[in-house]
C-alpha atoms as a PDB file:
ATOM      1  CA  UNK A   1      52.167  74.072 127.197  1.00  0.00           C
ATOM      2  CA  UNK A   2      52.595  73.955 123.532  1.00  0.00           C
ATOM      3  CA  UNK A   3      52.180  77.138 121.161  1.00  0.00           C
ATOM      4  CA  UNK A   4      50.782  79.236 124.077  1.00  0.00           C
ATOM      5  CA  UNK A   5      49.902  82.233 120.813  1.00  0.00           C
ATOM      6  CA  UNK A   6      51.064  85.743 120.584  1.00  0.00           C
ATOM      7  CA  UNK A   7      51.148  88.007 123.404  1.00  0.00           C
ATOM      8  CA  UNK A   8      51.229  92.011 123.353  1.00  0.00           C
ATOM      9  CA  UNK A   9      52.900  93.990 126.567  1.00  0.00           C
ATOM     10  CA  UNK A  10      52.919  97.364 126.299  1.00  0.00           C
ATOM     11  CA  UNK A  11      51.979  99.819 124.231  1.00  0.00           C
ATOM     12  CA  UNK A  12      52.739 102.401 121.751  1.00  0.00           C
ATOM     13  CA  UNK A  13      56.658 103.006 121.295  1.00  0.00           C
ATOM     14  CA  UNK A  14      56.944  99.921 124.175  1.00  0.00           C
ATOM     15  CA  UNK A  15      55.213  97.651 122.409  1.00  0.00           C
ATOM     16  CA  UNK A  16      56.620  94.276 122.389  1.00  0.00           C
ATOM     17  CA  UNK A  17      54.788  91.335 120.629  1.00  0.00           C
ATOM     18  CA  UNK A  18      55.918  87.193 121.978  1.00  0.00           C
ATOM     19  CA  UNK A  19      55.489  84.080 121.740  1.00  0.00           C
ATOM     20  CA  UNK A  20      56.190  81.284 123.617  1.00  0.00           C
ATOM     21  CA  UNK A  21      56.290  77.089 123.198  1.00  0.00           C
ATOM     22  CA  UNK A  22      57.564  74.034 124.851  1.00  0.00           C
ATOM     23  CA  UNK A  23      57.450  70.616 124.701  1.00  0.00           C
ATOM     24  CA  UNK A  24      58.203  69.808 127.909  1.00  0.00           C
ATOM     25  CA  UNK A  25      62.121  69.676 127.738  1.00  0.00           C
ATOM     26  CA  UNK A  26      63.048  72.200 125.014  1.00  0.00           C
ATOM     27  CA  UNK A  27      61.636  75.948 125.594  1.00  0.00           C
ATOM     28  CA  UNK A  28      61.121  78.948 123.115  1.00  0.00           C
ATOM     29  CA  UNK A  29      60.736  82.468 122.817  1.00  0.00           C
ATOM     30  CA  UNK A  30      60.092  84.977 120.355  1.00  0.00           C
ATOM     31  CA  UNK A  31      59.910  88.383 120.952  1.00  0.00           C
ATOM     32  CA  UNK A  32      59.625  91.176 118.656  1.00  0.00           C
ATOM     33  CA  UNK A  33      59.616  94.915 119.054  1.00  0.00           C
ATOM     34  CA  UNK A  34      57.954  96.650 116.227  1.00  0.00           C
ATOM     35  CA  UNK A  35      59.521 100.078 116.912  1.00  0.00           C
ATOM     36  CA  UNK A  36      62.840  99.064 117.001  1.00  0.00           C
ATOM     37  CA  UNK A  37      61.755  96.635 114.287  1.00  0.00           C
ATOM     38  CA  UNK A  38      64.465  94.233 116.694  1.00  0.00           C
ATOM     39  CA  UNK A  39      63.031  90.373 117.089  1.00  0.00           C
ATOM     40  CA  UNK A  40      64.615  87.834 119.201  1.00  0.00           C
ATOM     41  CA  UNK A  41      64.131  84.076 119.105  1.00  0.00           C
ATOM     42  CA  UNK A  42      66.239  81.803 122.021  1.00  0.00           C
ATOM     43  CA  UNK A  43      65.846  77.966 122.096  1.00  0.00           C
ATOM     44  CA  UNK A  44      66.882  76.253 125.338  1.00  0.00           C
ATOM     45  CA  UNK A  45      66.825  72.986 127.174  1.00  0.00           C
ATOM     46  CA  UNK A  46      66.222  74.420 130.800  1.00  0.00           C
ATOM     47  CA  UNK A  47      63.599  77.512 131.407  1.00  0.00           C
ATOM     48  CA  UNK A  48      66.239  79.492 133.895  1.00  0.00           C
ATOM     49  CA  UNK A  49      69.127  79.512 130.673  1.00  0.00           C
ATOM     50  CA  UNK A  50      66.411  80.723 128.312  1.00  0.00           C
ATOM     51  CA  UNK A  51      64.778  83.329 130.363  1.00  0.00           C
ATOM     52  CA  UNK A  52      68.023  84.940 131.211  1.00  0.00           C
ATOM     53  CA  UNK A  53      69.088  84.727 127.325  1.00  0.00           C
ATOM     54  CA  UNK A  54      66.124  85.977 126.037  1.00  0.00           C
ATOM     55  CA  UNK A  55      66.483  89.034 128.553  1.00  0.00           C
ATOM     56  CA  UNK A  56      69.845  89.955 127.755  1.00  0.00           C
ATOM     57  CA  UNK A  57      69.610  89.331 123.801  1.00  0.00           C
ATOM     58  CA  UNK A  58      66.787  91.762 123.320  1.00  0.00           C
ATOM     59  CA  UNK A  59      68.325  94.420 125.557  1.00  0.00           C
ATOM     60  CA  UNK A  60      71.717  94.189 123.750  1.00  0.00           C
ATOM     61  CA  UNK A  61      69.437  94.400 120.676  1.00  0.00           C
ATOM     62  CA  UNK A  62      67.722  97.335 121.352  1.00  0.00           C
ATOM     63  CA  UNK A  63      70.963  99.139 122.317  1.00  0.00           C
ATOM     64  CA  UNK A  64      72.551  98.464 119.057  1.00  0.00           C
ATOM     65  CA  UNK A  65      69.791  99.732 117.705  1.00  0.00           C
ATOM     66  CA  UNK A  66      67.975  98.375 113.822  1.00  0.00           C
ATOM     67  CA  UNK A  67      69.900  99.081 110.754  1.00  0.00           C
END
C-alpha cells in the first residue's frame, strides 16, 4: 500500500491532484488544488485521525483563500 501515485478528481476549477502512502502503521496524504494553488499534506498513525484532518485542513484552506 506504499506510494499508491498521483490521483486527479475533478476537473477544471475543481480540480484536485493527491497522493497517498502508508507503511502499514503511519498514513499520508497530499492533496493539492491547483486553482486555489492551496496543498495539504497530513501524517497520521491511525487512518480515521488522518482522513478527518486531511478533510478539514483543505477546507479551512480553501476558505482562507492563497495569498
Amino acid at each position: 500500500d506504499y506510494g499508491l501515485g498521483i490521483r486527479m478528481q475533478g476537473t477544471g476549477d475543481d480540480l484536485v491532484l493527491g497522493h497517498s502512502g502508508n507503511t502499514g502503521t503511519h498514513y499520508a496524504e497530499l492533496q493539492w488544488s491547483p486553482r486555489h494553488r492551496v496543498a495539504v499534506a497530513v501524517l497520521s498513525s491511525t487512518p480515521q485521525a488522518y482522513k478527518a484532518t486531511l478533510h478539514a485542513a483543505f477546507t479551512a484552506a480553501l476558505a482562507v483563500g492563497a495569498p
